[in-house]
C-alpha atoms as a PDB file:
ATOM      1  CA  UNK A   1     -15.124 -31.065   9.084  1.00  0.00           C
ATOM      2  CA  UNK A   2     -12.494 -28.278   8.264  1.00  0.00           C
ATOM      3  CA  UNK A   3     -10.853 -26.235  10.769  1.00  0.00           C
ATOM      4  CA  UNK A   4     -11.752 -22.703  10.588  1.00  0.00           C
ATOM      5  CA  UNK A   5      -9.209 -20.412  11.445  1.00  0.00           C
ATOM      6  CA  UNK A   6     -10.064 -16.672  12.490  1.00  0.00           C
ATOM      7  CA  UNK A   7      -7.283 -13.813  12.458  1.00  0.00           C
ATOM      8  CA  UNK A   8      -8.553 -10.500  13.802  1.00  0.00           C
ATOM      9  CA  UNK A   9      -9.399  -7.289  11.952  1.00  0.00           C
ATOM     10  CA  UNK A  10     -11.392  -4.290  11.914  1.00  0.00           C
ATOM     11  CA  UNK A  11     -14.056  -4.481   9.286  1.00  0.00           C
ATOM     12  CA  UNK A  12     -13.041  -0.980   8.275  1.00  0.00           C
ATOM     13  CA  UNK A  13      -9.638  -2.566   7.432  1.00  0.00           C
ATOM     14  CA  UNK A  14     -11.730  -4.235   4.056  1.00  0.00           C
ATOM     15  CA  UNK A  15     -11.188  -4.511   0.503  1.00  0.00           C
ATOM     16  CA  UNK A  16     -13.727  -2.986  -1.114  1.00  0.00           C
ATOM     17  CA  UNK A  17     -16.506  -5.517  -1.934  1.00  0.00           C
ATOM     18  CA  UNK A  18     -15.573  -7.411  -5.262  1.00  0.00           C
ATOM     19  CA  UNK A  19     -16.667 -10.268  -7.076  1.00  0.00           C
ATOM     20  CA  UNK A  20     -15.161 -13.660  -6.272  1.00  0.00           C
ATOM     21  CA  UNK A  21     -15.924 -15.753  -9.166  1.00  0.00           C
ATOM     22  CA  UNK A  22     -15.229 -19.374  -8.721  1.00  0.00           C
ATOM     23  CA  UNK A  23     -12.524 -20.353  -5.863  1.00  0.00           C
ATOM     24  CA  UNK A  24      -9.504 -21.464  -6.970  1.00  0.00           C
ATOM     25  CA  UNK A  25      -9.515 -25.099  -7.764  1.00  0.00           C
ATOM     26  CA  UNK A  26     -12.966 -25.898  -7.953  1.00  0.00           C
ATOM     27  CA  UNK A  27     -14.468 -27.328 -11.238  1.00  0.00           C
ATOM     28  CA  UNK A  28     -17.421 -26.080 -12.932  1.00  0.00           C
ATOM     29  CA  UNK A  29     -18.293 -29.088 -12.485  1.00  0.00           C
ATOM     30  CA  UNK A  30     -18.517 -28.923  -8.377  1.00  0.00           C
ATOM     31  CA  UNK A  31     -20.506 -25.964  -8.704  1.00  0.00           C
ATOM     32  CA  UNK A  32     -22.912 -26.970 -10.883  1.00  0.00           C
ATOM     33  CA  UNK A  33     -23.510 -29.935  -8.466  1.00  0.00           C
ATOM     34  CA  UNK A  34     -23.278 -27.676  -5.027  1.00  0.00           C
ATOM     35  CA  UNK A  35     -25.850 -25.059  -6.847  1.00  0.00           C
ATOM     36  CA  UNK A  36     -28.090 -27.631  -8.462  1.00  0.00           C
ATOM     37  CA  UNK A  37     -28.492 -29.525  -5.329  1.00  0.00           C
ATOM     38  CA  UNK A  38     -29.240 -26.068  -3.500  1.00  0.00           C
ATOM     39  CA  UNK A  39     -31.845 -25.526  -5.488  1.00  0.00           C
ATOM     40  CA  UNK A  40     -33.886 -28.679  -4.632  1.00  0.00           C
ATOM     41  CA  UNK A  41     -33.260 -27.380  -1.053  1.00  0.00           C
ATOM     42  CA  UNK A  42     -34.951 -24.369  -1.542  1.00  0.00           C
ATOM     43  CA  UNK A  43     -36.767 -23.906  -5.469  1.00  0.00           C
ATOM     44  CA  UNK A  44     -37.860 -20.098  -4.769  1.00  0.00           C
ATOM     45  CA  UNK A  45     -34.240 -19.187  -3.904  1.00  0.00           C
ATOM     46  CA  UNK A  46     -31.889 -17.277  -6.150  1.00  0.00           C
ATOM     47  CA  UNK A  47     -29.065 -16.542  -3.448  1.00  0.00           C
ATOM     48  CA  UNK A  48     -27.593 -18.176  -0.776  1.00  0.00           C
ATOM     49  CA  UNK A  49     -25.692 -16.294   1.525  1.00  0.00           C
ATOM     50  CA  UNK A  50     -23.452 -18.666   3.615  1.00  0.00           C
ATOM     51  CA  UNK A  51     -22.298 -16.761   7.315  1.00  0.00           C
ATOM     52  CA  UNK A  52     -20.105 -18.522  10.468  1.00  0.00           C
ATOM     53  CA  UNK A  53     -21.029 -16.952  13.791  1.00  0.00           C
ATOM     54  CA  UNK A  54     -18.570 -15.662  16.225  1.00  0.00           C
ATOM     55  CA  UNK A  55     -18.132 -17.180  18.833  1.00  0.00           C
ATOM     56  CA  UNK A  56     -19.639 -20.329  18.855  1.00  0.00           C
ATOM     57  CA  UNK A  57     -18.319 -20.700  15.006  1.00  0.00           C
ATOM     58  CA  UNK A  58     -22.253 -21.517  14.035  1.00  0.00           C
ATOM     59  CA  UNK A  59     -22.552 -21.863  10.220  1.00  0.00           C
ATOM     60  CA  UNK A  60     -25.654 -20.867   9.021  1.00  0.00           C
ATOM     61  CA  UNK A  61     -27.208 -20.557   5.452  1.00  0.00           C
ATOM     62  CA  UNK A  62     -29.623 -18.173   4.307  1.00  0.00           C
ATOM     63  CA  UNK A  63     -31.611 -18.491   1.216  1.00  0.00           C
ATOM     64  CA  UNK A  64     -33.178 -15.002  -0.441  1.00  0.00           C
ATOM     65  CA  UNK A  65     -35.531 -14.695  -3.712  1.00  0.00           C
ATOM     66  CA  UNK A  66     -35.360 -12.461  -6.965  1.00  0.00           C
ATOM     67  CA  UNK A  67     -37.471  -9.833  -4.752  1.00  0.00           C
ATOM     68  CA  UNK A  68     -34.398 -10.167  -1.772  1.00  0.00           C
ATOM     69  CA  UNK A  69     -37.089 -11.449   0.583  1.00  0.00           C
ATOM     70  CA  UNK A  70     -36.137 -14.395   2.690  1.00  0.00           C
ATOM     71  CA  UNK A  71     -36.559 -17.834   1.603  1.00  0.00           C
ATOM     72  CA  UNK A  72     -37.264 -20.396   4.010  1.00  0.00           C
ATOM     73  CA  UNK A  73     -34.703 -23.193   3.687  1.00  0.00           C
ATOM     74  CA  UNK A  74     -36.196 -26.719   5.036  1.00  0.00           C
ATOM     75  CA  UNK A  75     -36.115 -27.373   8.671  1.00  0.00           C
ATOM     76  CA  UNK A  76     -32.437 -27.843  10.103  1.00  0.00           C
ATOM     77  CA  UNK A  77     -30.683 -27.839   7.057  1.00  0.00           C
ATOM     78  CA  UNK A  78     -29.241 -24.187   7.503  1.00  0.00           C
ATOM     79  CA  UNK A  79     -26.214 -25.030   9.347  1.00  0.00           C
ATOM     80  CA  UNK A  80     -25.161 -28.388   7.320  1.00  0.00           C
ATOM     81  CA  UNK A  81     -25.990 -26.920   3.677  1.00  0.00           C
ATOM     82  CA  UNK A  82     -23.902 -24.163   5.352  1.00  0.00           C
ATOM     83  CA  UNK A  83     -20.969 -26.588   6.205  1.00  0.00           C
ATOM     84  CA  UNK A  84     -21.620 -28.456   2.677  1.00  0.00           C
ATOM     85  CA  UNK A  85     -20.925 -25.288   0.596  1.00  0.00           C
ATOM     86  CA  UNK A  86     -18.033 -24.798   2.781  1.00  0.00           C
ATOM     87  CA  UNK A  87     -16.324 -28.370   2.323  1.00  0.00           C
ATOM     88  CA  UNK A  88     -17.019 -27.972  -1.561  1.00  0.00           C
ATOM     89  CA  UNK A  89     -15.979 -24.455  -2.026  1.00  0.00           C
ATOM     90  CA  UNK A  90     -12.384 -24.456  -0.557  1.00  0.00           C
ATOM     91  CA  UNK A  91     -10.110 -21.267  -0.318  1.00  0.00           C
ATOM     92  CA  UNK A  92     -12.925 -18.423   0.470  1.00  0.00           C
ATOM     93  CA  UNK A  93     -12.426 -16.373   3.721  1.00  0.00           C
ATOM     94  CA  UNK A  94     -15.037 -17.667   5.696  1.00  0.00           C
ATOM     95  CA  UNK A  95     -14.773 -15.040   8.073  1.00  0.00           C
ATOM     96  CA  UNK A  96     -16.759 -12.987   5.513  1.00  0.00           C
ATOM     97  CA  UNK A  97     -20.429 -13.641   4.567  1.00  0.00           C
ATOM     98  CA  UNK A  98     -20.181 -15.234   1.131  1.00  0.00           C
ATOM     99  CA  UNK A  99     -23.698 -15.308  -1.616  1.00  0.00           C
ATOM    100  CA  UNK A 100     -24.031 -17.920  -3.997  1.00  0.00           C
ATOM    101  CA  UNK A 101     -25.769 -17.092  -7.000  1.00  0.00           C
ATOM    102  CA  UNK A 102     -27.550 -20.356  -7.764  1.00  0.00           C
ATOM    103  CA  UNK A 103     -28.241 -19.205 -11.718  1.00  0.00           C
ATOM    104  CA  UNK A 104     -24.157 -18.497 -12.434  1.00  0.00           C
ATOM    105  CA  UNK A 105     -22.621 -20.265  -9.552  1.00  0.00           C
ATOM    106  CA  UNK A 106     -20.765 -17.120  -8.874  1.00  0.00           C
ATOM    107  CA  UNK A 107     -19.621 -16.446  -5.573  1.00  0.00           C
ATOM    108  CA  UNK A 108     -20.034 -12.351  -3.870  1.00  0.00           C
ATOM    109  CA  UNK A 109     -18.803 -10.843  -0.845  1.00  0.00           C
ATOM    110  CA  UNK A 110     -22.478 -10.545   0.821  1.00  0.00           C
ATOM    111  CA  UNK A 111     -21.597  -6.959   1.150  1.00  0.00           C
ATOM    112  CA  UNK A 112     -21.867  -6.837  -2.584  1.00  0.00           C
ATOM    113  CA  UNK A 113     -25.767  -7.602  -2.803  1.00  0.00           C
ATOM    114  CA  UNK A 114     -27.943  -5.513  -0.290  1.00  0.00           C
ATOM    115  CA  UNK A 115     -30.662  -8.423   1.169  1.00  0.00           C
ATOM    116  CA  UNK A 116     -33.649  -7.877   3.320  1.00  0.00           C
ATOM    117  CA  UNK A 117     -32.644  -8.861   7.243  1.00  0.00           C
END
């Protein structure tokens, strides 16, 4: 498993929200496999939005619907499809909740896409 490494930083202290595209380095390829093999996971979902915890440094995935509504991921696999993305999708600022869009493979700050709680 990678180490995650934290700096601190008022959220205030931001970039506004922007679109991250594909990280740096990783293939079409690797995304196509990371979102196709999300989606057998969890059919119904459209996003997942991939979070680490402070301060136990829990990773925990998150799986919404077209309608934003939660989609319930199978039982236990939140935290290692949450790790999985993670290890495949290198270069991302974890400390920031990241969505997946499992139709593009495009990666948003989650502060970009309003979901339901």
């Amino acid at each position: 498993m990678p180490t995650l490494r934290r700096t601190e930083g008022a959220a205030g202290s931001l970039p506004a929200p922007q679109s991250l595209g594909t990280p740096v380095g990783v293939s079409e390829r690797t995304i196509r496999i990371v979102t196709d093999s999300l989606r057998g996971a969890a059919p119904a979902a459209e996003i997942v939005r991939i979070t680490v915890s402070e301060p136990d440094n829990l990773w925990l995935a998150r799986a919404y619907g077209p309608d934003g509504a939660a989609v319930e991921l199978p039982a236990a696999l939140d935290e290692a499809l949450a790790r999985w993305v993670a290890c495949d999708l290198p270069g991302l600022d974890w400390r920031h909740q990241h969505d997946l869009d499992l139709a593009t493979g495009r990666i948003t700050l989650a502060s970009d896409i309003a979901k339901a709680a």
